[in-house]
C-alpha atoms as a PDB file:
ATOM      1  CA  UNK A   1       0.000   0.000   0.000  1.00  0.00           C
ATOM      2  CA  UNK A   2       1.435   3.208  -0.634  1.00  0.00           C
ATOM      3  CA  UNK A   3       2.403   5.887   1.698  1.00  0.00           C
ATOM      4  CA  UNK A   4       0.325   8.595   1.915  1.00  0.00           C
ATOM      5  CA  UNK A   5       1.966  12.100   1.142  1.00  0.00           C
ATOM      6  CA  UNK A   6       2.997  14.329   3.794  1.00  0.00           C
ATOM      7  CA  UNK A   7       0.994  17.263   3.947  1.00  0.00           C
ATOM      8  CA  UNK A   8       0.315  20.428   6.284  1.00  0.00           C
ATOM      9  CA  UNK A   9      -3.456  21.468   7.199  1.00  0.00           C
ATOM     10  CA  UNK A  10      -4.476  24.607   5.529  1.00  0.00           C
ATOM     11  CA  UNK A  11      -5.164  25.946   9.230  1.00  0.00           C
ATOM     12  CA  UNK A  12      -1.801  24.937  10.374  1.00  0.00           C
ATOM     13  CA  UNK A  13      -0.215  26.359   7.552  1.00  0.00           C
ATOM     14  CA  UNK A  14      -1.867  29.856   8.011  1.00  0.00           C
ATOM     15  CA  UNK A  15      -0.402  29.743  11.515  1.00  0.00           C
ATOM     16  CA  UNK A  16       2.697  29.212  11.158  1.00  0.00           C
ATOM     17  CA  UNK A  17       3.684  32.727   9.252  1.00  0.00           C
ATOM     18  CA  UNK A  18       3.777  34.279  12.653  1.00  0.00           C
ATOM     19  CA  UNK A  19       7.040  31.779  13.045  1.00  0.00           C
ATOM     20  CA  UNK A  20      10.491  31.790  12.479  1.00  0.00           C
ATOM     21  CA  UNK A  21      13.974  30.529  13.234  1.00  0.00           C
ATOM     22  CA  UNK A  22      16.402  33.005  14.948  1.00  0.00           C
ATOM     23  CA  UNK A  23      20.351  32.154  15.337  1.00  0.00           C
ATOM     24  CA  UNK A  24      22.343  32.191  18.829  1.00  0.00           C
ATOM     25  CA  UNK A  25      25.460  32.507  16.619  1.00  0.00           C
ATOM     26  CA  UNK A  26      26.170  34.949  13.662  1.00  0.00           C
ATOM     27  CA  UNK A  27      25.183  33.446  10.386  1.00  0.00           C
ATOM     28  CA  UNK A  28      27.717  32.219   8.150  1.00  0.00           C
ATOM     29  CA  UNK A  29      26.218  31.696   4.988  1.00  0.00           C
ATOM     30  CA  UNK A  30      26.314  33.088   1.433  1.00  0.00           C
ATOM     31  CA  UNK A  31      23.571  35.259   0.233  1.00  0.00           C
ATOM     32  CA  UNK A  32      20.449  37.647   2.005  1.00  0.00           C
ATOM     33  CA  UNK A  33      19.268  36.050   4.745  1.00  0.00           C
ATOM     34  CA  UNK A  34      17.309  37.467   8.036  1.00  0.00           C
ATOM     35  CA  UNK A  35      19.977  36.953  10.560  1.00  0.00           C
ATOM     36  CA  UNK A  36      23.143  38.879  11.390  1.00  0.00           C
ATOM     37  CA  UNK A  37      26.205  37.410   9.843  1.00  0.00           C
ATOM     38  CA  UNK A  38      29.721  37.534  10.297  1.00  0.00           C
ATOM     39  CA  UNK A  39      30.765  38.311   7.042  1.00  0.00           C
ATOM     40  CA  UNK A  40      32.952  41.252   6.663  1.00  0.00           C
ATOM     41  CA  UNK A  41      33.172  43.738   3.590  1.00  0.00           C
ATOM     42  CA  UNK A  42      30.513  45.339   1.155  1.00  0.00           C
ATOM     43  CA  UNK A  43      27.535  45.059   3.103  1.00  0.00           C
ATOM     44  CA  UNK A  44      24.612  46.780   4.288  1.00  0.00           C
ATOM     45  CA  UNK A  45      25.454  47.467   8.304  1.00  0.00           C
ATOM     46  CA  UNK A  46      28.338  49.202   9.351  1.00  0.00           C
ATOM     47  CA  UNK A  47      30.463  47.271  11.469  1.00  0.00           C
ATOM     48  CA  UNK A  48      33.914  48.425  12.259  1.00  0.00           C
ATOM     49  CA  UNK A  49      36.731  50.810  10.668  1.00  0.00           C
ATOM     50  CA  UNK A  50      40.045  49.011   9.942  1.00  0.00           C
ATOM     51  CA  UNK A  51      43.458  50.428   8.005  1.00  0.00           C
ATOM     52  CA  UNK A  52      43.780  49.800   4.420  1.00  0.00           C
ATOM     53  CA  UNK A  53      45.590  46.850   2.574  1.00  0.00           C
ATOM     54  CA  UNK A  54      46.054  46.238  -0.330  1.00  0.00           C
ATOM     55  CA  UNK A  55      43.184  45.200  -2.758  1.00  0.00           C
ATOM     56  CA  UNK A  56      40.866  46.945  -1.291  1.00  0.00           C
ATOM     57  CA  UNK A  57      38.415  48.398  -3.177  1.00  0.00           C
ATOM     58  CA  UNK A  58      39.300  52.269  -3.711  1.00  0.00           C
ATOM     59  CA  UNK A  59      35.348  53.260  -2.991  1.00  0.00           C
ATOM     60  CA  UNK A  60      35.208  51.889   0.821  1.00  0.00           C
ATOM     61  CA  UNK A  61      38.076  54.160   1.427  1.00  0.00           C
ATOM     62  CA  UNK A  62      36.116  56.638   4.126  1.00  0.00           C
ATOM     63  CA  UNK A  63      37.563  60.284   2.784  1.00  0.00           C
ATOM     64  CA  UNK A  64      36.500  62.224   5.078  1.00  0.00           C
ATOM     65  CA  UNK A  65      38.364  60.338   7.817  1.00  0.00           C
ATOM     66  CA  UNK A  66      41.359  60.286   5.502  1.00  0.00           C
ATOM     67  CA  UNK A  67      41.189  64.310   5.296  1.00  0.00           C
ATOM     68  CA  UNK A  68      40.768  64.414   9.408  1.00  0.00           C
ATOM     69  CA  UNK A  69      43.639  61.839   9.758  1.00  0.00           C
ATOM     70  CA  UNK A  70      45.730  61.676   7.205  1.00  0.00           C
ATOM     71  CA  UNK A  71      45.355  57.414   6.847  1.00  0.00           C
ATOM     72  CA  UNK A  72      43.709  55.530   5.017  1.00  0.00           C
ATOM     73  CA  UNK A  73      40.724  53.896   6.772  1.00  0.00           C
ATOM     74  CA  UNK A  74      38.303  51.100   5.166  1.00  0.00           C
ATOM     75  CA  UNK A  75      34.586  50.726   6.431  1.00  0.00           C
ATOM     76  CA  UNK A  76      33.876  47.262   6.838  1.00  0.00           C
ATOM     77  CA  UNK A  77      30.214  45.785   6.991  1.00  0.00           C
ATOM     78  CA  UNK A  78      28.309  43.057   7.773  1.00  0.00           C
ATOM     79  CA  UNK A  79      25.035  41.786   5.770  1.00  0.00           C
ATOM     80  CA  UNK A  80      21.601  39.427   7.197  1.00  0.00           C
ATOM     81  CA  UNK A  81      23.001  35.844   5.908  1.00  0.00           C
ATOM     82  CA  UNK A  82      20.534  33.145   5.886  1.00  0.00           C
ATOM     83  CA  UNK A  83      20.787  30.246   8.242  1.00  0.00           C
ATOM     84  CA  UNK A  84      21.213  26.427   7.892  1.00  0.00           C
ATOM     85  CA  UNK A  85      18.138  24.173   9.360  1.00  0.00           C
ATOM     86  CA  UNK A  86      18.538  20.784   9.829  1.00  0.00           C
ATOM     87  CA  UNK A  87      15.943  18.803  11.127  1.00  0.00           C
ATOM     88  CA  UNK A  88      17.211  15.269  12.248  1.00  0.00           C
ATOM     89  CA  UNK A  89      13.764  12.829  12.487  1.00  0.00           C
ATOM     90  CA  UNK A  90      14.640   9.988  14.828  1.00  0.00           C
ATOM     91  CA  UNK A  91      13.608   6.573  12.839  1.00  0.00           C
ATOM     92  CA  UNK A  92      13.828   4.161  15.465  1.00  0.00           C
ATOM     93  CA  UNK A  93      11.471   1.090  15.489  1.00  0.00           C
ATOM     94  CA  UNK A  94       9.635   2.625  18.865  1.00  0.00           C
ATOM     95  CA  UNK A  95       8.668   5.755  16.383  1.00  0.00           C
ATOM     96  CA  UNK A  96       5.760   3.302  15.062  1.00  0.00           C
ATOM     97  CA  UNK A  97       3.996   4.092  18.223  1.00  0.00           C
ATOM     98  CA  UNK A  98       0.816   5.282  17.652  1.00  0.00           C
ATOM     99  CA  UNK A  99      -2.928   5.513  19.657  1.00  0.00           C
ATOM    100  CA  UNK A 100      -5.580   2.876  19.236  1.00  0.00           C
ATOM    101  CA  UNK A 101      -7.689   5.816  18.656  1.00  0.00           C
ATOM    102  CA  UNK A 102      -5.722   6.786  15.502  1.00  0.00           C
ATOM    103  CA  UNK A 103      -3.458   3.996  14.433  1.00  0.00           C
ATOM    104  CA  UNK A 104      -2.571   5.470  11.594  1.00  0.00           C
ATOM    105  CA  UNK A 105      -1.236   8.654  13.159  1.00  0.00           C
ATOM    106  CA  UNK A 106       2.366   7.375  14.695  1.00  0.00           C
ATOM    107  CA  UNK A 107       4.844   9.180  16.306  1.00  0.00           C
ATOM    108  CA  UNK A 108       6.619   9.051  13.021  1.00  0.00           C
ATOM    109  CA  UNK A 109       3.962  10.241  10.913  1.00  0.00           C
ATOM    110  CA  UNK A 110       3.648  13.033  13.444  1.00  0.00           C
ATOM    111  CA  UNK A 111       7.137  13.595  13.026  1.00  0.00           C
ATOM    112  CA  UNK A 112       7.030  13.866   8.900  1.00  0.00           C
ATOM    113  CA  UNK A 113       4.769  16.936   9.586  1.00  0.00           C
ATOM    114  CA  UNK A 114       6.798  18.834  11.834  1.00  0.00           C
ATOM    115  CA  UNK A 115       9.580  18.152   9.872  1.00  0.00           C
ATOM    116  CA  UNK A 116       7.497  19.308   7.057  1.00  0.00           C
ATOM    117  CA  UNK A 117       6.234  22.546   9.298  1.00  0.00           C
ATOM    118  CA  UNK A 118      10.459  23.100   9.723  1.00  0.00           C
ATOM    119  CA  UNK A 119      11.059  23.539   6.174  1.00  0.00           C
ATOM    120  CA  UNK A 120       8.012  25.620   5.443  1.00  0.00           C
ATOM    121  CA  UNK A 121       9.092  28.485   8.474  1.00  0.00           C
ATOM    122  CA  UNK A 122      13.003  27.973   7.302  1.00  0.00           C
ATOM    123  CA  UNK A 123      12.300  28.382   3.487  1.00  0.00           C
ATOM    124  CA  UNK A 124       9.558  31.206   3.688  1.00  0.00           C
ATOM    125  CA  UNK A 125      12.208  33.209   5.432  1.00  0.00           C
ATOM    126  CA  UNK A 126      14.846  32.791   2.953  1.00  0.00           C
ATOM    127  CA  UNK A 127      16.703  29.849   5.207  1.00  0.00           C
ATOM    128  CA  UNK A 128      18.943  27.155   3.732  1.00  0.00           C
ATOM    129  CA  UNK A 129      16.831  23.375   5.059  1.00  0.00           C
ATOM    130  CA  UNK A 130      17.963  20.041   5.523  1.00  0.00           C
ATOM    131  CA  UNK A 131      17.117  16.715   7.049  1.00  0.00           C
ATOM    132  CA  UNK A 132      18.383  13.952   8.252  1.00  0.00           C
ATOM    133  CA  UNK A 133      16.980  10.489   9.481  1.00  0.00           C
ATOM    134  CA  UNK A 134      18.510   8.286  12.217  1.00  0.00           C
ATOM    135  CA  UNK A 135      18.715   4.660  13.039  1.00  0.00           C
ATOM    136  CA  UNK A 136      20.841   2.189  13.456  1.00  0.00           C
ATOM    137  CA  UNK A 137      18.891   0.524  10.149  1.00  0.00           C
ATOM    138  CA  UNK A 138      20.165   3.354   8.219  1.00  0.00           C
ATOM    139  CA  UNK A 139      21.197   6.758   8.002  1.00  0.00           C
ATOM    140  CA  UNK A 140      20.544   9.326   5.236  1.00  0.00           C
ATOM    141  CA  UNK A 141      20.749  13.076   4.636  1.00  0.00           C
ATOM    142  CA  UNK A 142      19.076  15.388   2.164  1.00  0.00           C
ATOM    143  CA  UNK A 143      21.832  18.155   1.862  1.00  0.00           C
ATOM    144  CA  UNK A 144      20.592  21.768   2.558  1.00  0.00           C
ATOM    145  CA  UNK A 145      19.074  24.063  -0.395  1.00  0.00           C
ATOM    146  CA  UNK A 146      16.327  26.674  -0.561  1.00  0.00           C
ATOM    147  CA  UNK A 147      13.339  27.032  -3.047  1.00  0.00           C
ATOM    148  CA  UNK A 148      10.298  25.094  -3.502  1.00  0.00           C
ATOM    149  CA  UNK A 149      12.140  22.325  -5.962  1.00  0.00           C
ATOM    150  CA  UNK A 150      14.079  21.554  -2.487  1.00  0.00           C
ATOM    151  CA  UNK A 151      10.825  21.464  -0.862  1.00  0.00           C
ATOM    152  CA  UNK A 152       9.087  19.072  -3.126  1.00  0.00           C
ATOM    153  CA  UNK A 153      12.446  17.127  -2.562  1.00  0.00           C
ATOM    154  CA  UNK A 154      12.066  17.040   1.403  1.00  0.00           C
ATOM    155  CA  UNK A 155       8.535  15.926   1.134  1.00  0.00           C
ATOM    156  CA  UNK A 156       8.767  13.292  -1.305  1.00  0.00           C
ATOM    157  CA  UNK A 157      12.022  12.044   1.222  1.00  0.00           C
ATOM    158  CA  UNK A 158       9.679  12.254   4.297  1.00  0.00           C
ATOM    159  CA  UNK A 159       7.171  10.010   2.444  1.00  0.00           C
ATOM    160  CA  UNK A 160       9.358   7.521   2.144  1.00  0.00           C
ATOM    161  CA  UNK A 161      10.306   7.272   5.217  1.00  0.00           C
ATOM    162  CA  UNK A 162      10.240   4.183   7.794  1.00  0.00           C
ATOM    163  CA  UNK A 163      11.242   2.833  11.447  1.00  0.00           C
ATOM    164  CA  UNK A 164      13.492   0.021  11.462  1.00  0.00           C
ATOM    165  CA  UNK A 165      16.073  -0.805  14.357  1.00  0.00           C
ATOM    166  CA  UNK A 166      17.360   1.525  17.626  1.00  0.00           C
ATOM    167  CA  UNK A 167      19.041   4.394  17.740  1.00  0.00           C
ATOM    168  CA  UNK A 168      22.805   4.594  16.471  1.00  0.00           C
ATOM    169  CA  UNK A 169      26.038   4.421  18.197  1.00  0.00           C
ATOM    170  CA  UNK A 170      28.470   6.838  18.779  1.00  0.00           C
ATOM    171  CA  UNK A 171      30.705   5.915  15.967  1.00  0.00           C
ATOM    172  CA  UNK A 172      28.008   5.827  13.553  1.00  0.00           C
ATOM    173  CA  UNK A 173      27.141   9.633  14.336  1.00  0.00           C
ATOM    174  CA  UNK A 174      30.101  10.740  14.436  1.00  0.00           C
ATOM    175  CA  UNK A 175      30.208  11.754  10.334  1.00  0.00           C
ATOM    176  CA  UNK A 176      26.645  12.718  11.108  1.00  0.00           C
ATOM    177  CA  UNK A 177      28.199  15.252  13.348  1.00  0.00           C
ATOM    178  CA  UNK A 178      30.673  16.472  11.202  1.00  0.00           C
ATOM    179  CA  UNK A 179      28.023  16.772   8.094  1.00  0.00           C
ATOM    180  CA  UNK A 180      26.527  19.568  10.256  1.00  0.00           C
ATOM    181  CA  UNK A 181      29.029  22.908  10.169  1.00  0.00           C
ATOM    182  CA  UNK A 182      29.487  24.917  12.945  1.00  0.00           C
ATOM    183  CA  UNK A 183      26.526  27.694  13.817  1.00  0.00           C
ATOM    184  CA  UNK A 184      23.949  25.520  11.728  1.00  0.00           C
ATOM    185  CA  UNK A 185      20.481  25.253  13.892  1.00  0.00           C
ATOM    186  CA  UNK A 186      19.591  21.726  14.501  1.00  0.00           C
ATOM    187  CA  UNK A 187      16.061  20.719  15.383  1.00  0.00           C
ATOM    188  CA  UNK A 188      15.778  16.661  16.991  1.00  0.00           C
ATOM    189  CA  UNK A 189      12.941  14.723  16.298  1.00  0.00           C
ATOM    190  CA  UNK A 190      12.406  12.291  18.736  1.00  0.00           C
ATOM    191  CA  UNK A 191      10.301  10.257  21.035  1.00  0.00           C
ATOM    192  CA  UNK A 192      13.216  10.864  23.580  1.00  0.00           C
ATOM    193  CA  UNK A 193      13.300   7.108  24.966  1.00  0.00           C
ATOM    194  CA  UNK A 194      17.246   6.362  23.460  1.00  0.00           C
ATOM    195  CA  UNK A 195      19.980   6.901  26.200  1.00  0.00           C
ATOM    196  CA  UNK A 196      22.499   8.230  23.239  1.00  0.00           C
ATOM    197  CA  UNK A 197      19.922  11.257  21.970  1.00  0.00           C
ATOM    198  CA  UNK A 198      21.021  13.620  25.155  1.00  0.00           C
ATOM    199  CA  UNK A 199      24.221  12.617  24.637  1.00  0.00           C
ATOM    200  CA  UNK A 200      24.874  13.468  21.102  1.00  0.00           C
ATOM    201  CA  UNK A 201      22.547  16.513  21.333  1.00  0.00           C
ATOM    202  CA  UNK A 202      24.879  17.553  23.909  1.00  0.00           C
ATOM    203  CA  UNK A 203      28.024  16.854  21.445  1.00  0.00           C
ATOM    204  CA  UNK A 204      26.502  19.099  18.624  1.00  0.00           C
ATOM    205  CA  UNK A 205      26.048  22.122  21.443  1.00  0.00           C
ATOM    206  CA  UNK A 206      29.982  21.954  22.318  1.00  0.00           C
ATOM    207  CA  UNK A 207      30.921  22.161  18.562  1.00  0.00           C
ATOM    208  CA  UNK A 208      28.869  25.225  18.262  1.00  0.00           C
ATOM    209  CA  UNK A 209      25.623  24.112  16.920  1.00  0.00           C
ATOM    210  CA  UNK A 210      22.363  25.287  18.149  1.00  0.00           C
ATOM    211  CA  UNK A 211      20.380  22.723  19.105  1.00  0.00           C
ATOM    212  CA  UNK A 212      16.277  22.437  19.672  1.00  0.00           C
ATOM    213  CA  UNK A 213      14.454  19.331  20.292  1.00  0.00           C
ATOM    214  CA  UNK A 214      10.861  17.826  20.044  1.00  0.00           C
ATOM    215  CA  UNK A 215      10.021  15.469  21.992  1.00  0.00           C
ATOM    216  CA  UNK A 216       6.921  12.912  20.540  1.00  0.00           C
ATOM    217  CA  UNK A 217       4.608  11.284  22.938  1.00  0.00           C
ATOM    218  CA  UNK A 218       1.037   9.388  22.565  1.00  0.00           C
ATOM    219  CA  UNK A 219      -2.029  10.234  23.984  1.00  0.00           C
ATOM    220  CA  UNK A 220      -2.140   6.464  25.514  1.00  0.00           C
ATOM    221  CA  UNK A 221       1.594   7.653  27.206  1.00  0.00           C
ATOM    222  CA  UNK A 222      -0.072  10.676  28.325  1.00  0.00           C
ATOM    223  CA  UNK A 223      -3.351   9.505  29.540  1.00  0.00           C
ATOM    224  CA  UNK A 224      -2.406   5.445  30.362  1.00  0.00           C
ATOM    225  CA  UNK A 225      -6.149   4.263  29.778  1.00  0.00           C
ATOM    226  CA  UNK A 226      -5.718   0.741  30.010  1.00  0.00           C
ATOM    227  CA  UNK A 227      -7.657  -1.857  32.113  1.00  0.00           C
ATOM    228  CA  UNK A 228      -7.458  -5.533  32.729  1.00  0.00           C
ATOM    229  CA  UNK A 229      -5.079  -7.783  31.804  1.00  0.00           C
ATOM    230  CA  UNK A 230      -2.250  -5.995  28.619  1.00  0.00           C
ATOM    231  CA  UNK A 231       0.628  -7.075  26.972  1.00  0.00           C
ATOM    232  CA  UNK A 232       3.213  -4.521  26.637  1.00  0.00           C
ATOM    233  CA  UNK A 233       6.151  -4.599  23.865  1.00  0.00           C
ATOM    234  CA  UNK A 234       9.145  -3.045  23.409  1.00  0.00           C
ATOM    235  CA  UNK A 235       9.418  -2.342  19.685  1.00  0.00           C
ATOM    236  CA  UNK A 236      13.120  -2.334  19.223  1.00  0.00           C
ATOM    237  CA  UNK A 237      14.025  -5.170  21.778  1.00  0.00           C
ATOM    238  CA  UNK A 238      11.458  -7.319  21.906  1.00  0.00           C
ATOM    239  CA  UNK A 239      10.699  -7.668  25.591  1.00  0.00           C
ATOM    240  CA  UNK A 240       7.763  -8.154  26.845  1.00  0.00           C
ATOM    241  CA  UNK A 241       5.953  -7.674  30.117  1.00  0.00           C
ATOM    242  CA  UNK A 242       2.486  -8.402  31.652  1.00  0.00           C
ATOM    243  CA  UNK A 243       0.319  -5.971  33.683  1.00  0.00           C
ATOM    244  CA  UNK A 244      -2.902  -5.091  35.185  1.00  0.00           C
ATOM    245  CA  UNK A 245      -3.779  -1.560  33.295  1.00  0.00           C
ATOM    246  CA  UNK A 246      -6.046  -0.211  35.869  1.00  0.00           C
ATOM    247  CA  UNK A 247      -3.328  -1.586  38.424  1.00  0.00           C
ATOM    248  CA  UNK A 248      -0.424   0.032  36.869  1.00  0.00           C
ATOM    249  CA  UNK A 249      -1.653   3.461  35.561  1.00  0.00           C
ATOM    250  CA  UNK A 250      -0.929   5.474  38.857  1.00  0.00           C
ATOM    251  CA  UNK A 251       2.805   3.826  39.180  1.00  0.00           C
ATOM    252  CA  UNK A 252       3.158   4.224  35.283  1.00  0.00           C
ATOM    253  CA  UNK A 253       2.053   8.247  35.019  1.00  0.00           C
ATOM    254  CA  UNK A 254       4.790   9.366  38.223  1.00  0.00           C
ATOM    255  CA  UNK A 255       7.601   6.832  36.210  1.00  0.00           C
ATOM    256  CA  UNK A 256       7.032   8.575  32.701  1.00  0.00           C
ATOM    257  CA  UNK A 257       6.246  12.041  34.308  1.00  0.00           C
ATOM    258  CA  UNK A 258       9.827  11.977  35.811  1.00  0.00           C
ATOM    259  CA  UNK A 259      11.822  10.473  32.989  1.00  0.00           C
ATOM    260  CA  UNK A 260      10.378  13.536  30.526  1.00  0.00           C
ATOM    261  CA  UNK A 261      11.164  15.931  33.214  1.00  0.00           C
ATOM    262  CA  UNK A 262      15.175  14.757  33.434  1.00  0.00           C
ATOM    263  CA  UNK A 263      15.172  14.552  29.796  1.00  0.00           C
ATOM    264  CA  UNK A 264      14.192  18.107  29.725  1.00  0.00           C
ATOM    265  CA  UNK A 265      16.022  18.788  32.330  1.00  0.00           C
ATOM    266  CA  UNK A 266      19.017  17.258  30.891  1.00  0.00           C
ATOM    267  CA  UNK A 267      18.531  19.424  27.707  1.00  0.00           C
ATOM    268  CA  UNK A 268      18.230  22.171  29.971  1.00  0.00           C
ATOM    269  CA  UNK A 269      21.522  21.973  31.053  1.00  0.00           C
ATOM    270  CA  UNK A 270      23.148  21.862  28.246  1.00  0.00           C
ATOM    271  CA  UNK A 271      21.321  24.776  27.048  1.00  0.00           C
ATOM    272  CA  UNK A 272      18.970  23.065  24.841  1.00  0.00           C
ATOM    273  CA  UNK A 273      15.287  23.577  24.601  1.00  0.00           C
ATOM    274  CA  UNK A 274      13.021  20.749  24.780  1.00  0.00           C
ATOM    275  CA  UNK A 275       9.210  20.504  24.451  1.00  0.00           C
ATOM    276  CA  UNK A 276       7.098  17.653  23.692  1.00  0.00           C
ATOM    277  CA  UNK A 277       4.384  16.862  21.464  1.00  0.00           C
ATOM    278  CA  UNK A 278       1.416  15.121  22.577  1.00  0.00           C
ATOM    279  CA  UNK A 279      -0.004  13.554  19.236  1.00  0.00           C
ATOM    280  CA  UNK A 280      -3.842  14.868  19.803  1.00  0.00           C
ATOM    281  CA  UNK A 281      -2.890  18.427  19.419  1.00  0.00           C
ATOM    282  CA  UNK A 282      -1.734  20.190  15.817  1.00  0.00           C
ATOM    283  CA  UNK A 283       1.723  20.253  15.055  1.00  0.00           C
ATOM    284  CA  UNK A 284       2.246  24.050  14.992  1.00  0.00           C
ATOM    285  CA  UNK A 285       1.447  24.091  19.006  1.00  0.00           C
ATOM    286  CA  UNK A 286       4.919  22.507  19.972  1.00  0.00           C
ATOM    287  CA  UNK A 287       6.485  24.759  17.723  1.00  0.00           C
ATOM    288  CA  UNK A 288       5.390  27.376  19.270  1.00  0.00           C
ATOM    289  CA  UNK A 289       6.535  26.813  22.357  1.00  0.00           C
ATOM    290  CA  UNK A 290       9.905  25.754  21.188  1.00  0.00           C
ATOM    291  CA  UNK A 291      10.224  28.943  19.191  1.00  0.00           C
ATOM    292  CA  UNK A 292       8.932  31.443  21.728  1.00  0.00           C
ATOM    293  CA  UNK A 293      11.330  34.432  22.691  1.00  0.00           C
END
């Protein structure tokens, strides 16, 4: 059966244009953009006054600071770049979760349209997007470009998406890592259950790259509304345990209450913002939140 396309409500849509991406770091890439960038020369903002070398362009000579001083003085300035957007969508075999209420609605479906969102607020403002999907089944990346070919391109990429396997190793991120230069913004896709995701989130923020996450959770996670006897399965190990629903809801909600408050917390720390998405509500309301001043 084929995969359905990945598409963004009309409501959704309309929402997000009061959205965008904004850079902890000065830009550093080529073209208009809306952020500040680093770049120094013919721009649009002055930035500093430095002495002249040679090669420099006779016409940012400042005169009249030449006729006060008698030396030759250069105005440099910097120009809005545009930024680099990565969105890395966590493929895992637990992102097949979904609700018995919608079971065609899983985590990872949720994820193709916030991915999806990503790429609409990074390209509308001019932003360089990319993605990037991660298990240990496989790991590819759609290198970053602007314009709605590269759109089309992300969306027909999403669609084919899949969960298969766990999370990768260390080793296997590591070129991951390196694929992403230095004062790119990186936004995590996750469900948030792999020991490694804090970890190399935290890796990307000490090699200067900005780093947001999303954390995906079910309504049945949220709410636990299970009675008699269930069968629970781990997706990506295969273990299974027993329980009483009604029995284990209470000791259930305070376990997964506190392990999404020290994953946030753990984000926290490393000066990363976390928020998570509960599957029931639309996918511009985490964003939000994650992209609030």
């Amino acid at each position: 059966m084929p995969r359905a396309a990945v598409t963004i409500p009309t409501d959704v849509r309309a929402r997000l244009r009061g959205l965008d991406f904004r850079s902890r770091f000065a830009a550093n890439g080529t073209g208009l953009g809306q952020h500040a960038g680093r770049s120094r020369g013919a721009g649009l903002e002055f930035a500093q006054y430095r002495a002249y070398e040679p090669g420099d362009e006779p016409r940012r000579v400042d005169w009249k600071l030449y006729a006060r001083s008698d030396r030759f003085f250069v105005r440099d300035a910097t120009r809005d770049s545009p930024l680099t957007v990565w969105t890395l969508i966590d493929t895992s075999a637990s992102m097949a979760q979904a609700d018995a209420a919608r079971p065609e609605y899983s985590k990872l479906e949720a994820a193709k349209v916030l991915a999806a969102c990503i790429a609409e607020i990074a390209l509308r403002q001019g932003d360089d997007c990319g993605l990037i999907n991660l298990s240990d089944g496989g790991i590819r990346i759609v290198a970053p470009g602007a314009g709605t070919r590269h759109r089309d391109r992300l969306l027909i990429e999403l669609q084919g998406m899949e969960c298969a396997g766990a999370w990768p190793d260390a080793s296997a991120l590591r070129p991951v890592a390196e694929r992403l230069a230095a004062e790119s913004l990186v936004v995590i896709v996750s469900d948030g259950f792999d020991e490694g995701l804090p970890q190399f989130a935290r890796r990307l923020v000490a090699a200067r790259r900005q780093v947001l996450s999303l954390g995906l959770v079910s309504c049945e996670e949220r709410d636990f509304p299970f009675t008699g006897g269930c069968v629970f399965r781990d997706p990506e190990t295969g273990r299974e345990r027993s329980l009483d629903g009604a029995a284990a809801r209470a000791e259930f909600l305070t376990r997964f209450g506190q392990a999404r408050a020290e994953l946030i917390q753990n984000m926290g720390h490393a000066g990363i913002r976390h928020v998570d998405h509960v599957l029931d509500e639309p996918p511009d309301a985490p964003l939000r939140r994650l992209l609030q001043r």
